[in-house]
PDB file of N, CA and C in Angstrom:
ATOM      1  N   UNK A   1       0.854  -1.158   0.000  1.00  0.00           N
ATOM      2  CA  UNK A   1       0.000   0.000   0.000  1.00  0.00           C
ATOM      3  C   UNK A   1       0.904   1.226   0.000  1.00  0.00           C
ATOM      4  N   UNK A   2       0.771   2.116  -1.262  1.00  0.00           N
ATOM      5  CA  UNK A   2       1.662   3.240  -1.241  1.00  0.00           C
ATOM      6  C   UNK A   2       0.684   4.704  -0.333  1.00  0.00           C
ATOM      7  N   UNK A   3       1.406   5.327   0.307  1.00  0.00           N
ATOM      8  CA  UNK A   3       0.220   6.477   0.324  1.00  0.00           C
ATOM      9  C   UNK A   3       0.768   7.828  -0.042  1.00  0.00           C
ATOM     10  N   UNK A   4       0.226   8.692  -0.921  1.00  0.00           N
ATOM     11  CA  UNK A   4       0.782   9.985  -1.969  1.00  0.00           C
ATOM     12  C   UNK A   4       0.205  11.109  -1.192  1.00  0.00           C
ATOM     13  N   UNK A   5       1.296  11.877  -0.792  1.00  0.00           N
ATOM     14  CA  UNK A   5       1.025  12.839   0.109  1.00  0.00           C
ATOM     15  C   UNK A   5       1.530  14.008  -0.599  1.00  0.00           C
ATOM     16  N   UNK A   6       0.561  15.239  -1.223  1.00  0.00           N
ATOM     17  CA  UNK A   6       1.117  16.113  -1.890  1.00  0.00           C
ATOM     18  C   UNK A   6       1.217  17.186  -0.911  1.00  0.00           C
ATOM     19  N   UNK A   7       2.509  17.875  -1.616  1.00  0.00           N
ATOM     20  CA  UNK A   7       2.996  19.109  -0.969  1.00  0.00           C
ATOM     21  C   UNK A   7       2.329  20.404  -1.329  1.00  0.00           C
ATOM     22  N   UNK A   8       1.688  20.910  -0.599  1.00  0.00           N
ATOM     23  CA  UNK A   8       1.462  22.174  -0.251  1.00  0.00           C
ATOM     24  C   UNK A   8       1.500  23.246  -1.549  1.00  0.00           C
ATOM     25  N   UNK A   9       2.740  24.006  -1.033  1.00  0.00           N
ATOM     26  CA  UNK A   9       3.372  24.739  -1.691  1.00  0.00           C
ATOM     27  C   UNK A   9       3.846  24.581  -3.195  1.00  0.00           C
ATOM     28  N   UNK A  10       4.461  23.210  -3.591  1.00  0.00           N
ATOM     29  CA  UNK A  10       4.743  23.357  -5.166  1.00  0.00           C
ATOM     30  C   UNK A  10       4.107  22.389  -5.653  1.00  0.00           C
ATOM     31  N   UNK A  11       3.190  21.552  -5.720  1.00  0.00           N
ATOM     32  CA  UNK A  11       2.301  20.849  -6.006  1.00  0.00           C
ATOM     33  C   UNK A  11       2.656  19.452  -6.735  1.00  0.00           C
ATOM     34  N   UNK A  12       3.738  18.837  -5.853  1.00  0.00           N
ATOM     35  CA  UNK A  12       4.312  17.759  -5.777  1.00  0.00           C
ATOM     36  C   UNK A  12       4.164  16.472  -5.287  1.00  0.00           C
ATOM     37  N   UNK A  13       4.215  15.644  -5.360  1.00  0.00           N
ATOM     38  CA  UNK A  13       3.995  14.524  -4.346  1.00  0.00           C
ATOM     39  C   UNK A  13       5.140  13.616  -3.801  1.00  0.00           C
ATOM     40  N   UNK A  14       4.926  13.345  -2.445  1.00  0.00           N
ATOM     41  CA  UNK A  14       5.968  12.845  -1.775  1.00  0.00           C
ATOM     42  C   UNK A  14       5.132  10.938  -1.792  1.00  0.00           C
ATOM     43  N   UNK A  15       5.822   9.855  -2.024  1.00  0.00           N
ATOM     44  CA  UNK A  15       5.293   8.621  -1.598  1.00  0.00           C
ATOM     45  C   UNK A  15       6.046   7.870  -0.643  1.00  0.00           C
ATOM     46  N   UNK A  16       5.327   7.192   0.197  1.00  0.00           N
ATOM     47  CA  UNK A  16       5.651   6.642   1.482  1.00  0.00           C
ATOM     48  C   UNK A  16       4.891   4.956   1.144  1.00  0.00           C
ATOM     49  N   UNK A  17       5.854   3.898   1.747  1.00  0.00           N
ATOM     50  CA  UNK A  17       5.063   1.975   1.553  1.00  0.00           C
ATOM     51  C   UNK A  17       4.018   2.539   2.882  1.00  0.00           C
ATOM     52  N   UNK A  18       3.125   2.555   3.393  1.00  0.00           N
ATOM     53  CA  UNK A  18       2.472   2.525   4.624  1.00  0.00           C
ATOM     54  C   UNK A  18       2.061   1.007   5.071  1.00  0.00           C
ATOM     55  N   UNK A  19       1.904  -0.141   4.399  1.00  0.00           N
ATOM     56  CA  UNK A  19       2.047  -0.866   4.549  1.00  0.00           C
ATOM     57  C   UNK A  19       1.904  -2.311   3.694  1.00  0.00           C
ATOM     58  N   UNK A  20       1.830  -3.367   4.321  1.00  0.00           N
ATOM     59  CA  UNK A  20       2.320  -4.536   3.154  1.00  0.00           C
ATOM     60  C   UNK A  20       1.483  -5.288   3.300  1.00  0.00           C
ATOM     61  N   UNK A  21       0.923  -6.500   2.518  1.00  0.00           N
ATOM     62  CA  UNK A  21       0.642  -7.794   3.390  1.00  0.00           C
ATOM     63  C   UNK A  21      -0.754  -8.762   1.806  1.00  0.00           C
ATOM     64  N   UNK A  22      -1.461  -9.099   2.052  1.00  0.00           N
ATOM     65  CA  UNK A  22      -1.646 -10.470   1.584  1.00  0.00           C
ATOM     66  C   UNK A  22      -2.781 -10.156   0.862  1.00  0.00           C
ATOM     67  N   UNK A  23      -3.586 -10.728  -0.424  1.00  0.00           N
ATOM     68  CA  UNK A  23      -5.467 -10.853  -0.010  1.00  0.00           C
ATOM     69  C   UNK A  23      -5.237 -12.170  -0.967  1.00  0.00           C
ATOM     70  N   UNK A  24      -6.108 -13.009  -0.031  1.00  0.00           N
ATOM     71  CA  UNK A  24      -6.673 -14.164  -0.077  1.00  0.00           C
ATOM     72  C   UNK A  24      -7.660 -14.194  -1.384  1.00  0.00           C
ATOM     73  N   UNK A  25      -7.623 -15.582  -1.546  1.00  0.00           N
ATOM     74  CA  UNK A  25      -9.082 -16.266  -2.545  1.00  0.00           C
ATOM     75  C   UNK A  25     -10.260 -15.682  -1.907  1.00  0.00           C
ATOM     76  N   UNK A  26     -10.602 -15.919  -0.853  1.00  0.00           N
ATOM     77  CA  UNK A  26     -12.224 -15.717  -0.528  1.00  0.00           C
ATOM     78  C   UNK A  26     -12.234 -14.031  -0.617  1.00  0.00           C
ATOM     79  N   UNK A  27     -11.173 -12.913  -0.425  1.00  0.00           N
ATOM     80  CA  UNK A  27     -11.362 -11.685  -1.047  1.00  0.00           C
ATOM     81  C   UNK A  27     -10.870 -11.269   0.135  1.00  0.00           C
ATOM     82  N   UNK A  28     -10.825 -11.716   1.409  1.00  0.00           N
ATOM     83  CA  UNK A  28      -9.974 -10.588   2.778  1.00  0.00           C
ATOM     84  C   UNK A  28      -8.452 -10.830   2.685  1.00  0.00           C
ATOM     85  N   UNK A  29      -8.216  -9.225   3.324  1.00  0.00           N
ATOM     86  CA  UNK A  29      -7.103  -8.827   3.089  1.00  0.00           C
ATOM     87  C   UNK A  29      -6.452  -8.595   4.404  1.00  0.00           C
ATOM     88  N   UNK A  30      -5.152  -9.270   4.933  1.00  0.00           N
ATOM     89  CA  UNK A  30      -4.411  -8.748   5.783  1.00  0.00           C
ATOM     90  C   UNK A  30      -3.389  -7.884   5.602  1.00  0.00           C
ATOM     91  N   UNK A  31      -3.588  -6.764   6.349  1.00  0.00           N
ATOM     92  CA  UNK A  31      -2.140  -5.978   6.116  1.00  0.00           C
ATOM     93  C   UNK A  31      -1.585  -5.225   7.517  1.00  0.00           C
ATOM     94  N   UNK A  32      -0.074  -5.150   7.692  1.00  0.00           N
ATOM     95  CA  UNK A  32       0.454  -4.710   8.611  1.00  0.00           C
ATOM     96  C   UNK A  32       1.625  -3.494   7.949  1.00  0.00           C
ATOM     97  N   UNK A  33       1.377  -2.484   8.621  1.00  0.00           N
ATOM     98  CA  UNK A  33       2.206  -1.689   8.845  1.00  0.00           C
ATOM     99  C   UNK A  33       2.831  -0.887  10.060  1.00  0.00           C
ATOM    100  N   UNK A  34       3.629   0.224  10.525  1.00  0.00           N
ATOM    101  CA  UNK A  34       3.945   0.286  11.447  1.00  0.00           C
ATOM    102  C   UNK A  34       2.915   0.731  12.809  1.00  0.00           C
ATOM    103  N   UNK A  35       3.167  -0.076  13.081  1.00  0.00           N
ATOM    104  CA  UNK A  35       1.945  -0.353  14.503  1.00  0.00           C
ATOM    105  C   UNK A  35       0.945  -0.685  14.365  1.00  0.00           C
ATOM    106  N   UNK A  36       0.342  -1.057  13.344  1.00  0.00           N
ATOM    107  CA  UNK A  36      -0.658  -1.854  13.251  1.00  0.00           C
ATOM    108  C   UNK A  36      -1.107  -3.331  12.256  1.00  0.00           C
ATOM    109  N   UNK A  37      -2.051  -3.541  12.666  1.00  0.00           N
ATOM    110  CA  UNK A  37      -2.149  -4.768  11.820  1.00  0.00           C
ATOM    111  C   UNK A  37      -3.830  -4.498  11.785  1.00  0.00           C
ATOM    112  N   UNK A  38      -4.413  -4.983  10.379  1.00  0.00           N
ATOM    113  CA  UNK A  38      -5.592  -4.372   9.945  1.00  0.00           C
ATOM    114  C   UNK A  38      -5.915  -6.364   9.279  1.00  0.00           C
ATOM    115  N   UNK A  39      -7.428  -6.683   9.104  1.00  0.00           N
ATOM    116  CA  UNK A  39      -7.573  -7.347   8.187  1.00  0.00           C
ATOM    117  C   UNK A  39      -8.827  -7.039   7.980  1.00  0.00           C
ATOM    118  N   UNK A  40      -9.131  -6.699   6.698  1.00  0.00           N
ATOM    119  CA  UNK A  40     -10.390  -6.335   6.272  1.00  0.00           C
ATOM    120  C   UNK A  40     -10.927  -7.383   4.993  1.00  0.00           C
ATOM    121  N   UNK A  41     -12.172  -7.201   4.558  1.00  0.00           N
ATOM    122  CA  UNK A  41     -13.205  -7.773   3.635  1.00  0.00           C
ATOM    123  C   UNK A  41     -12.101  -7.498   2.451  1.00  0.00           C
ATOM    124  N   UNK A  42     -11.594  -6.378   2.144  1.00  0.00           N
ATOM    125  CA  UNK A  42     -11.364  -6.669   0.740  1.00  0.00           C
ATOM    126  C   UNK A  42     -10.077  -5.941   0.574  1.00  0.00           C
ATOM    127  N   UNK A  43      -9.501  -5.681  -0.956  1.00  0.00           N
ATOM    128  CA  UNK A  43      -8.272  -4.745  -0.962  1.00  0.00           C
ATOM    129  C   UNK A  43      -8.844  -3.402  -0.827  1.00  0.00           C
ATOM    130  N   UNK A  44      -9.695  -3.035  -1.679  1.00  0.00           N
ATOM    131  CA  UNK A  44     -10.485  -1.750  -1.803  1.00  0.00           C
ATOM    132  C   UNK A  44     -10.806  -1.214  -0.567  1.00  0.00           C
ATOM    133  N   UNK A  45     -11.266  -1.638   0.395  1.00  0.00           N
ATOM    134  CA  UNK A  45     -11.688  -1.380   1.758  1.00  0.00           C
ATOM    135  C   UNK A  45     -10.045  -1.036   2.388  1.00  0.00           C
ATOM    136  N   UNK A  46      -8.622  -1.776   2.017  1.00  0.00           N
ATOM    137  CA  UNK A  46      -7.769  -1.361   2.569  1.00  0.00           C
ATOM    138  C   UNK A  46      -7.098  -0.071   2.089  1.00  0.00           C
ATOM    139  N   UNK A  47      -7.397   0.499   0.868  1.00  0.00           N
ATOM    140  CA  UNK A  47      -7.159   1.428  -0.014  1.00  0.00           C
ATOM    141  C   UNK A  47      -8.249   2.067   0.521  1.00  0.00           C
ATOM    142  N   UNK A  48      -9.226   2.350   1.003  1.00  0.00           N
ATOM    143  CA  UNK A  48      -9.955   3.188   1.648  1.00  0.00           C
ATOM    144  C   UNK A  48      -9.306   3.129   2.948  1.00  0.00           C
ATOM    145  N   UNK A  49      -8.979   3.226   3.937  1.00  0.00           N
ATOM    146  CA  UNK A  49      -8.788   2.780   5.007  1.00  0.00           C
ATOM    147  C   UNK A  49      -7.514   4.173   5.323  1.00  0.00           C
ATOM    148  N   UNK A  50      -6.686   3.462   3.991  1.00  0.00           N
ATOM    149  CA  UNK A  50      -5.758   4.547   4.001  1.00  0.00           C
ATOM    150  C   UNK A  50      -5.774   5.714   3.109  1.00  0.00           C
ATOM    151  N   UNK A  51      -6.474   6.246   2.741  1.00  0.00           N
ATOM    152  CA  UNK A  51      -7.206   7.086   1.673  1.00  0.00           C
ATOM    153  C   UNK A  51      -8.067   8.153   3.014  1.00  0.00           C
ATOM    154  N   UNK A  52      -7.593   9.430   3.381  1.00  0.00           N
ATOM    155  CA  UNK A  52      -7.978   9.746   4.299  1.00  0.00           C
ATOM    156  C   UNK A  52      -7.125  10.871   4.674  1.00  0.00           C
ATOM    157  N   UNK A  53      -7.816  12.246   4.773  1.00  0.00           N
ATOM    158  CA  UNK A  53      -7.041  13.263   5.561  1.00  0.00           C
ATOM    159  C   UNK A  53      -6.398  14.107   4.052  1.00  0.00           C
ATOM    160  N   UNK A  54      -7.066  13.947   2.769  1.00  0.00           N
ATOM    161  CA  UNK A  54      -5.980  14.655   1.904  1.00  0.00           C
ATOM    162  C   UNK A  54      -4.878  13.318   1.437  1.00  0.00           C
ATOM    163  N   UNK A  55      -4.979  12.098   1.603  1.00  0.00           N
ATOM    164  CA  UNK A  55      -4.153  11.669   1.215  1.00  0.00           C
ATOM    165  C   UNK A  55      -4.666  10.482   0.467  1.00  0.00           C
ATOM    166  N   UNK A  56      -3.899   9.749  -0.807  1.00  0.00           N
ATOM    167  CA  UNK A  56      -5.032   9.237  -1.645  1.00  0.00           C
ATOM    168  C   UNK A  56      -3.887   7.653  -1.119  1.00  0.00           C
ATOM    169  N   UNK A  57      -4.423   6.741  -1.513  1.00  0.00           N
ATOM    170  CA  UNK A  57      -3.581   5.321  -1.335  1.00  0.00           C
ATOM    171  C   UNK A  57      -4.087   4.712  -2.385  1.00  0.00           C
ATOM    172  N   UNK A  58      -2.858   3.898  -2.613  1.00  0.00           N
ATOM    173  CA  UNK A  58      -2.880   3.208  -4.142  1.00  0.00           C
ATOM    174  C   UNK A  58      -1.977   1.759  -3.414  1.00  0.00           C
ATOM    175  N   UNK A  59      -3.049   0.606  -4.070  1.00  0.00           N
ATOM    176  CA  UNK A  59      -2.168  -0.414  -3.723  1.00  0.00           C
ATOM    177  C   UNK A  59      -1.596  -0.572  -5.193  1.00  0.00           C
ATOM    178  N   UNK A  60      -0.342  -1.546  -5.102  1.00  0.00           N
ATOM    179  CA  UNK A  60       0.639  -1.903  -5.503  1.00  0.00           C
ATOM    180  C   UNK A  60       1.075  -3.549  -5.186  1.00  0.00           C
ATOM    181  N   UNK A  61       0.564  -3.858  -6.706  1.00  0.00           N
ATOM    182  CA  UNK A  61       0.693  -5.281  -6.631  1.00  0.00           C
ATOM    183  C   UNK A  61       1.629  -6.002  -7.270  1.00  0.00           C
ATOM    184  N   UNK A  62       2.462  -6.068  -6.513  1.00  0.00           N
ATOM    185  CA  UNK A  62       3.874  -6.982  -7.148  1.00  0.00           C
ATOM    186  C   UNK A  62       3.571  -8.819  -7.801  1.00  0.00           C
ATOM    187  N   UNK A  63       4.525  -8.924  -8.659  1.00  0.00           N
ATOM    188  CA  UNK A  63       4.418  -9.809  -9.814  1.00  0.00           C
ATOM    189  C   UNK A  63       4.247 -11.238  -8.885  1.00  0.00           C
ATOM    190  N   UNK A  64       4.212 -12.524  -9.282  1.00  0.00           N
ATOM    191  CA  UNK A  64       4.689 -13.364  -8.348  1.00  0.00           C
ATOM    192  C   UNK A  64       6.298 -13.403  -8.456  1.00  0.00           C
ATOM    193  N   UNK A  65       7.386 -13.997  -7.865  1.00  0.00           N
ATOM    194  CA  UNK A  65       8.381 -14.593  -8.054  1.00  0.00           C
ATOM    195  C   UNK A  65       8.917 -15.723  -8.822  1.00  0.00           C
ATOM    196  N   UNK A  66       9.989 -15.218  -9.424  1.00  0.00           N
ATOM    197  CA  UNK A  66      10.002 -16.774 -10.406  1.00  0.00           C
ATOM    198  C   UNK A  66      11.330 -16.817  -9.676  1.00  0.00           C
ATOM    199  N   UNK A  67      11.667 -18.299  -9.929  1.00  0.00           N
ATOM    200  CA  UNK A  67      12.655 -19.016 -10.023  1.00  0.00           C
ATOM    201  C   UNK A  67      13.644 -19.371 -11.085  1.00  0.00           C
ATOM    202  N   UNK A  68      15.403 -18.672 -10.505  1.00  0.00           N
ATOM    203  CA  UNK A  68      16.329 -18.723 -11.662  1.00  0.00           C
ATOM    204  C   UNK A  68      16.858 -19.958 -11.307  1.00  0.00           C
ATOM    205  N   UNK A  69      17.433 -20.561 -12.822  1.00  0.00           N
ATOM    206  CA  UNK A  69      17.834 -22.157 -12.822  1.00  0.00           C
ATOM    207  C   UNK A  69      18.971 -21.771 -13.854  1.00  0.00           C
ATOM    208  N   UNK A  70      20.341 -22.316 -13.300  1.00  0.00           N
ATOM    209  CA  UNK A  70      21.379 -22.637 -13.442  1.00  0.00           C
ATOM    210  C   UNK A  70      21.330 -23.644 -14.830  1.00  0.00           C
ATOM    211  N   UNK A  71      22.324 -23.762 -15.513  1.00  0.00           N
ATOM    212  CA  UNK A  71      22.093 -24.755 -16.587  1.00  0.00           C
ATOM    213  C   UNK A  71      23.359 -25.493 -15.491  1.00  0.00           C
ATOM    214  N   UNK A  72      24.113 -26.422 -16.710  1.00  0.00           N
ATOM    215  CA  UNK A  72      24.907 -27.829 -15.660  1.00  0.00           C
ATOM    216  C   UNK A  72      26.304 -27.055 -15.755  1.00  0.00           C
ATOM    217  N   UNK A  73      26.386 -26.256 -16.687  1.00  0.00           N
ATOM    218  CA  UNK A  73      28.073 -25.731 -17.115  1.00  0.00           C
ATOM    219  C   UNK A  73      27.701 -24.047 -15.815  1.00  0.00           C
ATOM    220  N   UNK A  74      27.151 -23.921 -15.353  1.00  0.00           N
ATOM    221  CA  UNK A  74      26.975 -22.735 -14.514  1.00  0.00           C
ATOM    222  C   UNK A  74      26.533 -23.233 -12.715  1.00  0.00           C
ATOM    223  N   UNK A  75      26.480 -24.239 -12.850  1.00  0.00           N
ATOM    224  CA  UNK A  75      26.146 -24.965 -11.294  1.00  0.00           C
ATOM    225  C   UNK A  75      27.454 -24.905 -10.323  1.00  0.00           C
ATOM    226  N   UNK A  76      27.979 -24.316  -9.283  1.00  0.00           N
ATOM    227  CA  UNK A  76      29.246 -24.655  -8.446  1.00  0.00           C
ATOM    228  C   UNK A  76      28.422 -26.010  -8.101  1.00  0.00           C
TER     229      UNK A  76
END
Protein backbone atom coordinates (compact mmCIF):
# COMPACT_ATOMS: atom_id res chain seq x y z
CA UNK A 1 0.00 0.00 0.00
CA UNK A 2 1.66 3.24 -1.24
CA UNK A 3 0.22 6.48 0.32
CA UNK A 4 0.78 9.99 -1.97
CA UNK A 5 1.03 12.84 0.11
CA UNK A 6 1.12 16.11 -1.89
CA UNK A 7 3.00 19.11 -0.97
CA UNK A 8 1.46 22.17 -0.25
CA UNK A 9 3.37 24.74 -1.69
CA UNK A 10 4.74 23.36 -5.17
CA UNK A 11 2.30 20.85 -6.01
CA UNK A 12 4.31 17.76 -5.78
CA UNK A 13 4.00 14.52 -4.35
CA UNK A 14 5.97 12.84 -1.77
CA UNK A 15 5.29 8.62 -1.60
CA UNK A 16 5.65 6.64 1.48
CA UNK A 17 5.06 1.98 1.55
CA UNK A 18 2.47 2.53 4.62
CA UNK A 19 2.05 -0.87 4.55
CA UNK A 20 2.32 -4.54 3.15
CA UNK A 21 0.64 -7.79 3.39
CA UNK A 22 -1.65 -10.47 1.58
CA UNK A 23 -5.47 -10.85 -0.01
CA UNK A 24 -6.67 -14.16 -0.08
CA UNK A 25 -9.08 -16.27 -2.55
CA UNK A 26 -12.22 -15.72 -0.53
CA UNK A 27 -11.36 -11.69 -1.05
CA UNK A 28 -9.97 -10.59 2.78
CA UNK A 29 -7.10 -8.83 3.09
CA UNK A 30 -4.41 -8.75 5.78
CA UNK A 31 -2.14 -5.98 6.12
CA UNK A 32 0.45 -4.71 8.61
CA UNK A 33 2.21 -1.69 8.85
CA UNK A 34 3.95 0.29 11.45
CA UNK A 35 1.95 -0.35 14.50
CA UNK A 36 -0.66 -1.85 13.25
CA UNK A 37 -2.15 -4.77 11.82
CA UNK A 38 -5.59 -4.37 9.94
CA UNK A 39 -7.57 -7.35 8.19
CA UNK A 40 -10.39 -6.33 6.27
CA UNK A 41 -13.20 -7.77 3.64
CA UNK A 42 -11.36 -6.67 0.74
CA UNK A 43 -8.27 -4.75 -0.96
CA UNK A 44 -10.49 -1.75 -1.80
CA UNK A 45 -11.69 -1.38 1.76
CA UNK A 46 -7.77 -1.36 2.57
CA UNK A 47 -7.16 1.43 -0.01
CA UNK A 48 -9.95 3.19 1.65
CA UNK A 49 -8.79 2.78 5.01
CA UNK A 50 -5.76 4.55 4.00
CA UNK A 51 -7.21 7.09 1.67
CA UNK A 52 -7.98 9.75 4.30
CA UNK A 53 -7.04 13.26 5.56
CA UNK A 54 -5.98 14.66 1.90
CA UNK A 55 -4.15 11.67 1.22
CA UNK A 56 -5.03 9.24 -1.65
CA UNK A 57 -3.58 5.32 -1.33
CA UNK A 58 -2.88 3.21 -4.14
CA UNK A 59 -2.17 -0.41 -3.72
CA UNK A 60 0.64 -1.90 -5.50
CA UNK A 61 0.69 -5.28 -6.63
CA UNK A 62 3.87 -6.98 -7.15
CA UNK A 63 4.42 -9.81 -9.81
CA UNK A 64 4.69 -13.36 -8.35
CA UNK A 65 8.38 -14.59 -8.05
CA UNK A 66 10.00 -16.77 -10.41
CA UNK A 67 12.66 -19.02 -10.02
CA UNK A 68 16.33 -18.72 -11.66
CA UNK A 69 17.83 -22.16 -12.82
CA UNK A 70 21.38 -22.64 -13.44
CA UNK A 71 22.09 -24.75 -16.59
CA UNK A 72 24.91 -27.83 -15.66
CA UNK A 73 28.07 -25.73 -17.12
CA UNK A 74 26.97 -22.74 -14.51
CA UNK A 75 26.15 -24.96 -11.29
CA UNK A 76 29.25 -24.65 -8.45
Amino acid sequence: MARIHPYEDTGESDVEIAAWGMAYEDGHTEVVGPGQRLVLASPERVEAWFSRNGVTAQLVWLAPATVASLGPGLAA
